[in-house]
C-alpha atoms as a PDB file:
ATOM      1  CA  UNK A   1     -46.242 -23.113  95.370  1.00  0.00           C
ATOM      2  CA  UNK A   2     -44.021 -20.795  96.483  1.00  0.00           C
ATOM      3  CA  UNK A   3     -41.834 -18.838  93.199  1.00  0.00           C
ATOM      4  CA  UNK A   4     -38.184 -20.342  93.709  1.00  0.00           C
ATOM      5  CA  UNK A   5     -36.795 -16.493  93.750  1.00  0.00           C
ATOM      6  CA  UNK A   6     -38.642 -15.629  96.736  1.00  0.00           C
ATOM      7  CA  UNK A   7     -37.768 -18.700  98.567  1.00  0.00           C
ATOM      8  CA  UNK A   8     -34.889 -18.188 100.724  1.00  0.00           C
ATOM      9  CA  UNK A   9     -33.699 -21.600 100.808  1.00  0.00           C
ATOM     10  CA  UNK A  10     -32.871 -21.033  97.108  1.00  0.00           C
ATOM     11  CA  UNK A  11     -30.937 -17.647  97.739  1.00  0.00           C
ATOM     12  CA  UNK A  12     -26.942 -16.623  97.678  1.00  0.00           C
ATOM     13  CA  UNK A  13     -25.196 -14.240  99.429  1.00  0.00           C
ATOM     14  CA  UNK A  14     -24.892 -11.319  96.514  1.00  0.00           C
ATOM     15  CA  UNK A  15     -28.882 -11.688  96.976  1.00  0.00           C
ATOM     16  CA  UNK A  16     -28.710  -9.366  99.876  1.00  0.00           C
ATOM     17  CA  UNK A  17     -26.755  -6.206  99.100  1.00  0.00           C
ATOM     18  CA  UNK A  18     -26.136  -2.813  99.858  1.00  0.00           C
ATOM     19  CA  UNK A  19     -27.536   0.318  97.661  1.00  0.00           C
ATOM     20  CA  UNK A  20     -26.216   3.550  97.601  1.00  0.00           C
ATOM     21  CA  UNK A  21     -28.710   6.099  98.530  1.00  0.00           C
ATOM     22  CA  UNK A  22     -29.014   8.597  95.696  1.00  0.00           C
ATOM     23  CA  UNK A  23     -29.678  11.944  97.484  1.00  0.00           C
ATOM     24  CA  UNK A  24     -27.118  11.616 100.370  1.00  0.00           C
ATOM     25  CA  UNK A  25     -25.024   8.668  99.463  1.00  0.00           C
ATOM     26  CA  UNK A  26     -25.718   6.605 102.932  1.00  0.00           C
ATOM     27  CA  UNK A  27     -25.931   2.579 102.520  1.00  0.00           C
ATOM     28  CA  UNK A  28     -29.629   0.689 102.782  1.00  0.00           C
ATOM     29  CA  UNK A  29     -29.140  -2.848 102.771  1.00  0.00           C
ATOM     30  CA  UNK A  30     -31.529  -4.646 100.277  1.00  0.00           C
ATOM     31  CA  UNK A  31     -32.984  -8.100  99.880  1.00  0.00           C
ATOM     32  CA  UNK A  32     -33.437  -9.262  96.171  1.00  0.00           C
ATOM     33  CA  UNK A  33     -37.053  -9.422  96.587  1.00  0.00           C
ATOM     34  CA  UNK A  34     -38.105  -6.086  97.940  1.00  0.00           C
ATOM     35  CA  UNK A  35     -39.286  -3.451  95.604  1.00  0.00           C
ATOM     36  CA  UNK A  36     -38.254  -0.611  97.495  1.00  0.00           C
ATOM     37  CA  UNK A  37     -36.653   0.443 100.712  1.00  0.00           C
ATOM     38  CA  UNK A  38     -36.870   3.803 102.494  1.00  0.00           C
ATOM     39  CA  UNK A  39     -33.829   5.434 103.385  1.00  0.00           C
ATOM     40  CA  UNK A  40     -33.771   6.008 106.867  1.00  0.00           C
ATOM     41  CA  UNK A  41     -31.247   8.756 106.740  1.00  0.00           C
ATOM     42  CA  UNK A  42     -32.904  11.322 104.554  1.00  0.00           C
ATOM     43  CA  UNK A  43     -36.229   9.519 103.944  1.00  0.00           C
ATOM     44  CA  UNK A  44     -35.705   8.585 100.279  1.00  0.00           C
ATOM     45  CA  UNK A  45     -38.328   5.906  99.264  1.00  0.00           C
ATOM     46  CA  UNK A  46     -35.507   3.703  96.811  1.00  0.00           C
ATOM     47  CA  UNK A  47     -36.575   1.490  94.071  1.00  0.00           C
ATOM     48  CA  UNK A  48     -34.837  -1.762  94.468  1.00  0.00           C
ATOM     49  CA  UNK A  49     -32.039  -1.507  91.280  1.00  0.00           C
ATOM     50  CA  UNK A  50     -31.492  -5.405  91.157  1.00  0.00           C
ATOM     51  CA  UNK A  51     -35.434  -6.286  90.844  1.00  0.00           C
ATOM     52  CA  UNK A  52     -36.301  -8.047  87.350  1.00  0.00           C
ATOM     53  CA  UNK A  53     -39.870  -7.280  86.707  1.00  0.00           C
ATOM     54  CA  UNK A  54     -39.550  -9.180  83.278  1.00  0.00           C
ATOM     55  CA  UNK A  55     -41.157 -12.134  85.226  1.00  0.00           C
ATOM     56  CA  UNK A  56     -44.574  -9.790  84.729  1.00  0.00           C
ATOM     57  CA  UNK A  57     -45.196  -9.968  81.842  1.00  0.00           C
ATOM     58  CA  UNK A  58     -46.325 -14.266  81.947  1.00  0.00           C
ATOM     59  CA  UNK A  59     -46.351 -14.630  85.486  1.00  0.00           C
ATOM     60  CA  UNK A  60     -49.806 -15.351  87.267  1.00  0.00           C
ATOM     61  CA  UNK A  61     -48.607 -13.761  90.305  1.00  0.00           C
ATOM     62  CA  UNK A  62     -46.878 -10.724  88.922  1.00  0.00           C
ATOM     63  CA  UNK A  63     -49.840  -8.981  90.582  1.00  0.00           C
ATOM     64  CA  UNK A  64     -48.931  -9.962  94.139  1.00  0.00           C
ATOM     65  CA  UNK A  65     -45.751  -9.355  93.702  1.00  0.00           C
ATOM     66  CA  UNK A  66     -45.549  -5.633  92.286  1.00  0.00           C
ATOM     67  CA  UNK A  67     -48.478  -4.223  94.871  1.00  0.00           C
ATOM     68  CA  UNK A  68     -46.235  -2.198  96.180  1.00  0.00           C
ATOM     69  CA  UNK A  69     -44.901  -0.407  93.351  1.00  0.00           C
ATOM     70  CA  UNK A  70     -47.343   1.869  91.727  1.00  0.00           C
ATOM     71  CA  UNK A  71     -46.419   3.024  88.116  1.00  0.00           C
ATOM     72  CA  UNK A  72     -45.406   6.297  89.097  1.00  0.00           C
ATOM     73  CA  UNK A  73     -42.650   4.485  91.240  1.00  0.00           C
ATOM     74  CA  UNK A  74     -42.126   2.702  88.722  1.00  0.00           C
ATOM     75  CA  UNK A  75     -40.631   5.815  86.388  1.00  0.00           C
ATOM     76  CA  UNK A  76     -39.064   7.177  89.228  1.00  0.00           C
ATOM     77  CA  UNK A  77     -37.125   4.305  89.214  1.00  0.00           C
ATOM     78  CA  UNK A  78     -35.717   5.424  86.001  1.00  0.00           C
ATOM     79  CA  UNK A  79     -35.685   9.126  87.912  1.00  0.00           C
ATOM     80  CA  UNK A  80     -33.355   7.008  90.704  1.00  0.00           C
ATOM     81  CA  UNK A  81     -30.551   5.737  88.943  1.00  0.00           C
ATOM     82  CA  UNK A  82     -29.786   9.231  86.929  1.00  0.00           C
ATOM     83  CA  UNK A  83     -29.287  10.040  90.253  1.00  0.00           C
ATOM     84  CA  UNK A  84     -27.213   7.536  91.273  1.00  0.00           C
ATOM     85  CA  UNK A  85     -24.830   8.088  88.538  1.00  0.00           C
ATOM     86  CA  UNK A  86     -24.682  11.673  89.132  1.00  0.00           C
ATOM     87  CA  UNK A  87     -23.890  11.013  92.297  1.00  0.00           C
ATOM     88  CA  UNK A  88     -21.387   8.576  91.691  1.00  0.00           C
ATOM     89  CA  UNK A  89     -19.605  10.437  88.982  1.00  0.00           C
ATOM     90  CA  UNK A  90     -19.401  13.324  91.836  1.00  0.00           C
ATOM     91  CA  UNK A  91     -18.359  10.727  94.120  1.00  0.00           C
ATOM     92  CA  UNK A  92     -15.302   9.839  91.668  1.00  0.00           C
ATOM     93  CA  UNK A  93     -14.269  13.316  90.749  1.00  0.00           C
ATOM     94  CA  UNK A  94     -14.476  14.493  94.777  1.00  0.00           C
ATOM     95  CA  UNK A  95     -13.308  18.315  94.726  1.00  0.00           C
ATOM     96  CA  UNK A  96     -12.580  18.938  90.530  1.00  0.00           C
ATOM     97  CA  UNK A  97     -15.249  20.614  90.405  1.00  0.00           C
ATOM     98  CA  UNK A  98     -14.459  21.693  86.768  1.00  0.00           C
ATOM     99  CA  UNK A  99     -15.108  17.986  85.548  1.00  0.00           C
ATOM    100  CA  UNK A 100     -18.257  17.566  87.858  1.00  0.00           C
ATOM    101  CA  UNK A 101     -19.366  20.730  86.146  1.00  0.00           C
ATOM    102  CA  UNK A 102     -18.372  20.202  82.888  1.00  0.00           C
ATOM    103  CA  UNK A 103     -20.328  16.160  82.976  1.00  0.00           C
ATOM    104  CA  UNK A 104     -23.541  17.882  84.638  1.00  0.00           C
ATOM    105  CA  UNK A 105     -23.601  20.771  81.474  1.00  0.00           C
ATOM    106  CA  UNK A 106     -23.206  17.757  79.103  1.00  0.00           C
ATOM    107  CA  UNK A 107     -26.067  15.850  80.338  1.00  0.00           C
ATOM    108  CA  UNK A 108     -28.090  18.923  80.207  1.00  0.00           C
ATOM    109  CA  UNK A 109     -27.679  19.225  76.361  1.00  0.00           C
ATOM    110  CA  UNK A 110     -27.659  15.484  75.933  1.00  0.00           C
ATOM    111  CA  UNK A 111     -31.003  15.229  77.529  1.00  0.00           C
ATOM    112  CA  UNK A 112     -32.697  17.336  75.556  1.00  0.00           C
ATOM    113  CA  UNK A 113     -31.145  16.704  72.070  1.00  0.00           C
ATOM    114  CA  UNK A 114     -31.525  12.517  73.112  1.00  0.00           C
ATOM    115  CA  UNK A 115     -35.417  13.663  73.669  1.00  0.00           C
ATOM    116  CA  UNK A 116     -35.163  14.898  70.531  1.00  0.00           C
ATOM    117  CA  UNK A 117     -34.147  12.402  67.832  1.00  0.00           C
ATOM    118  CA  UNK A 118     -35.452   9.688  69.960  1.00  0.00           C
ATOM    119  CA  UNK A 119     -32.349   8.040  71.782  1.00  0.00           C
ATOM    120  CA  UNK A 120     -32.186   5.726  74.549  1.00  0.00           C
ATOM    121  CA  UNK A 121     -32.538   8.221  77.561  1.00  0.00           C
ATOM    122  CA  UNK A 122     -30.550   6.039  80.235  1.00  0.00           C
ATOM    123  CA  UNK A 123     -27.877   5.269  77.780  1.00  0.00           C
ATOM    124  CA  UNK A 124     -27.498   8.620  77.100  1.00  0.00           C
ATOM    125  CA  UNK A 125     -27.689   9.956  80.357  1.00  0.00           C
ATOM    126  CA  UNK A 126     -25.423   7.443  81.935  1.00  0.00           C
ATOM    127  CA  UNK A 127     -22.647   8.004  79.030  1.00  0.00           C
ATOM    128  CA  UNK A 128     -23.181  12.108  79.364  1.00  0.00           C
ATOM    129  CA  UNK A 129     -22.182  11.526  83.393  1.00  0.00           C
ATOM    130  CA  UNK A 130     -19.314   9.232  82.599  1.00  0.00           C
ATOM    131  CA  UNK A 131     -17.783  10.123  79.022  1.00  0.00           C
ATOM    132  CA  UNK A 132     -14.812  11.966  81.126  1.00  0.00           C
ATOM    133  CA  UNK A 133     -14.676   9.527  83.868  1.00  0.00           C
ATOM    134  CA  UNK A 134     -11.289   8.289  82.474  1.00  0.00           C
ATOM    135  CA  UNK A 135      -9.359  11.700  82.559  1.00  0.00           C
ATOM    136  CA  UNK A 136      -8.596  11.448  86.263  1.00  0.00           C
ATOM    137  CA  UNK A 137      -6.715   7.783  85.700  1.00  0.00           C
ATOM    138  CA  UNK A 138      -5.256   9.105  82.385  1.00  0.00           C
ATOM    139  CA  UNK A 139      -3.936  12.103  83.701  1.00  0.00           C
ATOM    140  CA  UNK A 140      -2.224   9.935  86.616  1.00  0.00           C
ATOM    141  CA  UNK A 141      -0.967   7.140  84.149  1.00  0.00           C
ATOM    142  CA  UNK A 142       0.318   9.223  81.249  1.00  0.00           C
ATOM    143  CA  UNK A 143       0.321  12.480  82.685  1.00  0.00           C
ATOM    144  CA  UNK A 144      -2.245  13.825  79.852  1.00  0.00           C
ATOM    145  CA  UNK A 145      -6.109  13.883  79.324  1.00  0.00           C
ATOM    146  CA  UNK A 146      -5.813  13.683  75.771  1.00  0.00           C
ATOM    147  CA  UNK A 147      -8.833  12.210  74.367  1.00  0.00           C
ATOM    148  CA  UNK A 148      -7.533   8.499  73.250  1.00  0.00           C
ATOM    149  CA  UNK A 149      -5.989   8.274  77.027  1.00  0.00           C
ATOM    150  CA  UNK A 150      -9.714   8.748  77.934  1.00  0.00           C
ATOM    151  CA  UNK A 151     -10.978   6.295  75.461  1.00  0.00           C
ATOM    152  CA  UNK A 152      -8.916   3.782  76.624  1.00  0.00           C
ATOM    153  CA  UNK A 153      -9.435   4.142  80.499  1.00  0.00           C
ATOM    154  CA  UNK A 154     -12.760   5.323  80.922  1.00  0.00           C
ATOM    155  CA  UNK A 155     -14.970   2.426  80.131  1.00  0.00           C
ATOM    156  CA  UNK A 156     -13.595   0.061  82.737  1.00  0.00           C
ATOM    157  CA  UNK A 157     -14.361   3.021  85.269  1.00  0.00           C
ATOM    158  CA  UNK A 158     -17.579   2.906  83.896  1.00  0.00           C
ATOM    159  CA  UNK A 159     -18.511  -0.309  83.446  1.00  0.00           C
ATOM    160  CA  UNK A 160     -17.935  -0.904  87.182  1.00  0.00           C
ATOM    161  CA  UNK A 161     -19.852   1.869  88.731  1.00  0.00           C
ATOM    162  CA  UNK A 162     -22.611   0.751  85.922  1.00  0.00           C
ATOM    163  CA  UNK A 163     -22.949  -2.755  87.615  1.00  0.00           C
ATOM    164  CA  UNK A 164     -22.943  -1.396  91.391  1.00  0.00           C
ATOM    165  CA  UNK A 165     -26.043   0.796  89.694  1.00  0.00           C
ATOM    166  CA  UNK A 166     -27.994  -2.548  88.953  1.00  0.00           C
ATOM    167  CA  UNK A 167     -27.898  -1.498  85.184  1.00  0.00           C
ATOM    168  CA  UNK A 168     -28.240  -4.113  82.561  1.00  0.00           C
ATOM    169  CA  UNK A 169     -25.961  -5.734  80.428  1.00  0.00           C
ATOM    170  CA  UNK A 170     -26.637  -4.355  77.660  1.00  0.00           C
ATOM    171  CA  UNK A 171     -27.442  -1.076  78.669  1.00  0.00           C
ATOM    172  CA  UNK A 172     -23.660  -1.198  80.375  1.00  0.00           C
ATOM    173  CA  UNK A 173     -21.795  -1.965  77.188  1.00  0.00           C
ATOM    174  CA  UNK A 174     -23.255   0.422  74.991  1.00  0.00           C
ATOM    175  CA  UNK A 175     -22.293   3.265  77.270  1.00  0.00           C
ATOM    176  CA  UNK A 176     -18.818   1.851  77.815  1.00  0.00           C
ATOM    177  CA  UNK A 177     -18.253   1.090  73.567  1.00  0.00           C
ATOM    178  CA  UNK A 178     -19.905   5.303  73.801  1.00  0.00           C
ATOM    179  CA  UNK A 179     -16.841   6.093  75.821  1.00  0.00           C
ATOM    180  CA  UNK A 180     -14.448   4.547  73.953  1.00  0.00           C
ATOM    181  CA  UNK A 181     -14.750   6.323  71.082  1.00  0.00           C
ATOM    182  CA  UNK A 182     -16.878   9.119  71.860  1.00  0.00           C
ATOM    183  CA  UNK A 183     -14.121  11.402  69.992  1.00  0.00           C
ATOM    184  CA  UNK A 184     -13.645   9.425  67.305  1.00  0.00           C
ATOM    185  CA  UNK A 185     -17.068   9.254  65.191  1.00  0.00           C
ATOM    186  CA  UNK A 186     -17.678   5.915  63.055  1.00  0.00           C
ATOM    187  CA  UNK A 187     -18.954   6.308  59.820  1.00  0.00           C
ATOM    188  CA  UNK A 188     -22.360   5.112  61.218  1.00  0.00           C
ATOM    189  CA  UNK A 189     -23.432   6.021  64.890  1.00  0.00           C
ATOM    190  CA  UNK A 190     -26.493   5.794  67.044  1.00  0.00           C
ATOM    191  CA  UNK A 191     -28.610   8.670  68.019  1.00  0.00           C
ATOM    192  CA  UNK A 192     -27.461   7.702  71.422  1.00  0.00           C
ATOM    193  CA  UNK A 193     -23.855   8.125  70.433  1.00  0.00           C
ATOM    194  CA  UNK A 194     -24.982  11.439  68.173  1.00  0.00           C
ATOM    195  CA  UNK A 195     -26.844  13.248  71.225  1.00  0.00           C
ATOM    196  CA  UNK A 196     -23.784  12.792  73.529  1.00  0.00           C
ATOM    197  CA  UNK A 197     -21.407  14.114  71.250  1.00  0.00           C
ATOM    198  CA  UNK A 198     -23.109  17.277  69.965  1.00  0.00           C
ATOM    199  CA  UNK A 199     -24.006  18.219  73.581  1.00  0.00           C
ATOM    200  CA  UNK A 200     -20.130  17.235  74.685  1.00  0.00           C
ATOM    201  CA  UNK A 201     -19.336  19.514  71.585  1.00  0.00           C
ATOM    202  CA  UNK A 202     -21.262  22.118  72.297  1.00  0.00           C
ATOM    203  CA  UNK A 203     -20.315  22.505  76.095  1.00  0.00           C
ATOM    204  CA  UNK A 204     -16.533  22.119  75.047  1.00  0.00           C
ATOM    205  CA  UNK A 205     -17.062  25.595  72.746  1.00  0.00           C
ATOM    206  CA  UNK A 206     -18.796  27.017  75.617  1.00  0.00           C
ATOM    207  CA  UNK A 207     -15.953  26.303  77.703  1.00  0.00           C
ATOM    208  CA  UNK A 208     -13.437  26.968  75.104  1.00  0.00           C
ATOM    209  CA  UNK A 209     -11.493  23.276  75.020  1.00  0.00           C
ATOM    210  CA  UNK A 210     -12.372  23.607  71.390  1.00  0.00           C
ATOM    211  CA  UNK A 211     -11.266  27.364  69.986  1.00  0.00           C
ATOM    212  CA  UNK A 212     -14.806  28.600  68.295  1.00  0.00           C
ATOM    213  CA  UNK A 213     -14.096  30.961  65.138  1.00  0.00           C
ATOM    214  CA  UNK A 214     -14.656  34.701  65.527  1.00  0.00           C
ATOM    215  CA  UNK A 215     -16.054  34.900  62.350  1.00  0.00           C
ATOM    216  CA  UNK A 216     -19.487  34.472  62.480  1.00  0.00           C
ATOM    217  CA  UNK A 217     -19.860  32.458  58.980  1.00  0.00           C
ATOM    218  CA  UNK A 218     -17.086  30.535  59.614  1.00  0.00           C
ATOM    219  CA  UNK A 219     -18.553  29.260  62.755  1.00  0.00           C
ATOM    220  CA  UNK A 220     -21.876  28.770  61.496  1.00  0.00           C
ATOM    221  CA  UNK A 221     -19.694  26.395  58.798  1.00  0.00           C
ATOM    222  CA  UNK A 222     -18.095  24.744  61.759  1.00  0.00           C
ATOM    223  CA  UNK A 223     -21.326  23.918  63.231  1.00  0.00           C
ATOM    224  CA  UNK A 224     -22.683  22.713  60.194  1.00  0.00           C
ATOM    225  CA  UNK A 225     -19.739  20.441  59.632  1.00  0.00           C
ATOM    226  CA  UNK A 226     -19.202  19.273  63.033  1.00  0.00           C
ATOM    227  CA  UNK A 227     -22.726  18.489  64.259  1.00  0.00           C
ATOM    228  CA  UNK A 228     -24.228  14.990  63.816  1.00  0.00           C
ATOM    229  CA  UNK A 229     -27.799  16.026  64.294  1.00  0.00           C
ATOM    230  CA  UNK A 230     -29.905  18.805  63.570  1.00  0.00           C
ATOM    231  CA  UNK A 231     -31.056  19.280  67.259  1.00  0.00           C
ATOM    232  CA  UNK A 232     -27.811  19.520  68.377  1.00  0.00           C
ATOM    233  CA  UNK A 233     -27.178  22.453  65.028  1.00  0.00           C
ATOM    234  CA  UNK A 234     -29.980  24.123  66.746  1.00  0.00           C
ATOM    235  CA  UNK A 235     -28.659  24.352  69.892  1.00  0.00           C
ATOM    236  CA  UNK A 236     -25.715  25.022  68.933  1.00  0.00           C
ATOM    237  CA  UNK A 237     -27.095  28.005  66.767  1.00  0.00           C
ATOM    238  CA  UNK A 238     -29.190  29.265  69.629  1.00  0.00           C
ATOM    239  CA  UNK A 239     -26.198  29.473  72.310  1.00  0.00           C
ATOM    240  CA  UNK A 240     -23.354  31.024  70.203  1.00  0.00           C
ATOM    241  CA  UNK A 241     -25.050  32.543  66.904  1.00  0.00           C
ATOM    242  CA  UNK A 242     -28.085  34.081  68.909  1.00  0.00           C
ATOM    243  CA  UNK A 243     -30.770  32.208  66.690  1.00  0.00           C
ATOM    244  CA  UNK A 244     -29.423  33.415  63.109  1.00  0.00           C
ATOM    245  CA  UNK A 245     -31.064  29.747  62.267  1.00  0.00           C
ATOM    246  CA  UNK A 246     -34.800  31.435  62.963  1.00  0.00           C
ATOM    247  CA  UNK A 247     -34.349  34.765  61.369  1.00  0.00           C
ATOM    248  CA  UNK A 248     -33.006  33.046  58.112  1.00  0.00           C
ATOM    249  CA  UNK A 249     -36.384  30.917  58.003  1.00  0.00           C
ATOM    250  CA  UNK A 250     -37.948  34.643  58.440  1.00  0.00           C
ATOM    251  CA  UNK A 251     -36.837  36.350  55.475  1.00  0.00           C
ATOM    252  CA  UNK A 252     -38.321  33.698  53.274  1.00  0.00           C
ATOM    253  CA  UNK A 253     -41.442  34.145  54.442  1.00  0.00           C
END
């Protein structure tokens, strides 16, 4: 018996589509089936961002099936769609190179505090490419980029270039509830939301949106104030008080 999502018989039009490729942005038509397609422009090998592999876990023939995608394909795939959302927030923000800058230093710090207190790496990752993605359409409609302008218009950019990415549900409106309030703390937050916004506070410092006190106790005040976790203190400490942090825990040894 053939499995009714391979059967073509049984298949709509949305189940062949079009995927962006994520290293130089030229089209490679998919069917819903395949596991991966090569690009033929650049040589890409392109794991298939639709595929459910849930099916594996009971199926009898989830073996036949995934043959062709070995497990380190399998991360990659995670590897893949970073990319593609790098790609298309650069996409969306075409020459402003100051916002395409500014969303690439984010997800730097993001990454590495999320590693740290043990987020959700492709929420955080996706919402550190897209928290700003808003400031373009808020800048046109009000003529501002204040921060509730963003809120407000961001997540519908998001939430569409999210779905063209294959990404779940889920995953899709977590980032987008991220965005909408990503300057306006709850009371309670997830260490998704918490690595986002220290690395989108420290880069803002860095770049001097947010005016950093000269004096060097005040600012270590500010960062112990502002911060929601302690990786993000830390690197915070490490780029603008030059590790004061470390040769504290010194002196009382």
């Amino acid at each position: 018996m053939k499995c009714p999502g391979q059967d073509t018989q049984q298949w709509k039009p949305e189940d062949i589509f079009d995927v962006i490729c994520p290293r130089c942005g030229k089209t490679v038509e998919f069917f819903k089936d395949e596991a991966t397609r090569t690009c033929k422009i650049c040589g890409t090998k392109i794991v298939n961002p639709k595929i459910d592999f849930g099916c594996a876990a009971y199926c009898s023939f989830a073996e036949q099936c995934l043959k062709e995608v070995p497990p380190e394909l399998l991360q990659q795939r995670k590897d893949l769609f970073k990319e593609r959302i790098a790609c298309e927030m650069r996409r969306y923000f075409g020459n402003d190179q100051k916002r395409i800058q500014h969303a690439e230093s984010v997800a730097c710090y993001a990454e590495r505090i999320g590693r740290e207190v043990h987020a959700d790496m492709a929420v955080v990752i996706a919402a550190a490419y897209l928290h700003d993605i808003g400031i373009h359409e808020a800048e046109q409609r009000y003529g501002s980029s204040a921060a509730p302008y963003q809120e407000e218009l961001g997540p519908l950019i998001a939430r569409k270039i999210l779905q063209e990415s294959g990404a779940n549900r889920q995953m899709i409106d977590e980032v987008c509830d991220i965005i909408a309030h990503l300057h306006h703390p709850r009371r309670e937050e997830t260490a998704n939301f918490k690595a986002l916004y220290d690395a989108d506070l420290i880069v803002n410092l860095q770049e001097g949106d947010i005016e950093a006190p000269r004096d060097r106790e005040k600012l270590r005040q500010l960062i112990e104030m502002k911060f929601l976790t302690e990786s993000g203190k830390r690197a915070a400490e490490e780029m603008f008080l030059q590790g004061d942090r470390s040769r504290e825990a010194e002196g009382t040894m």
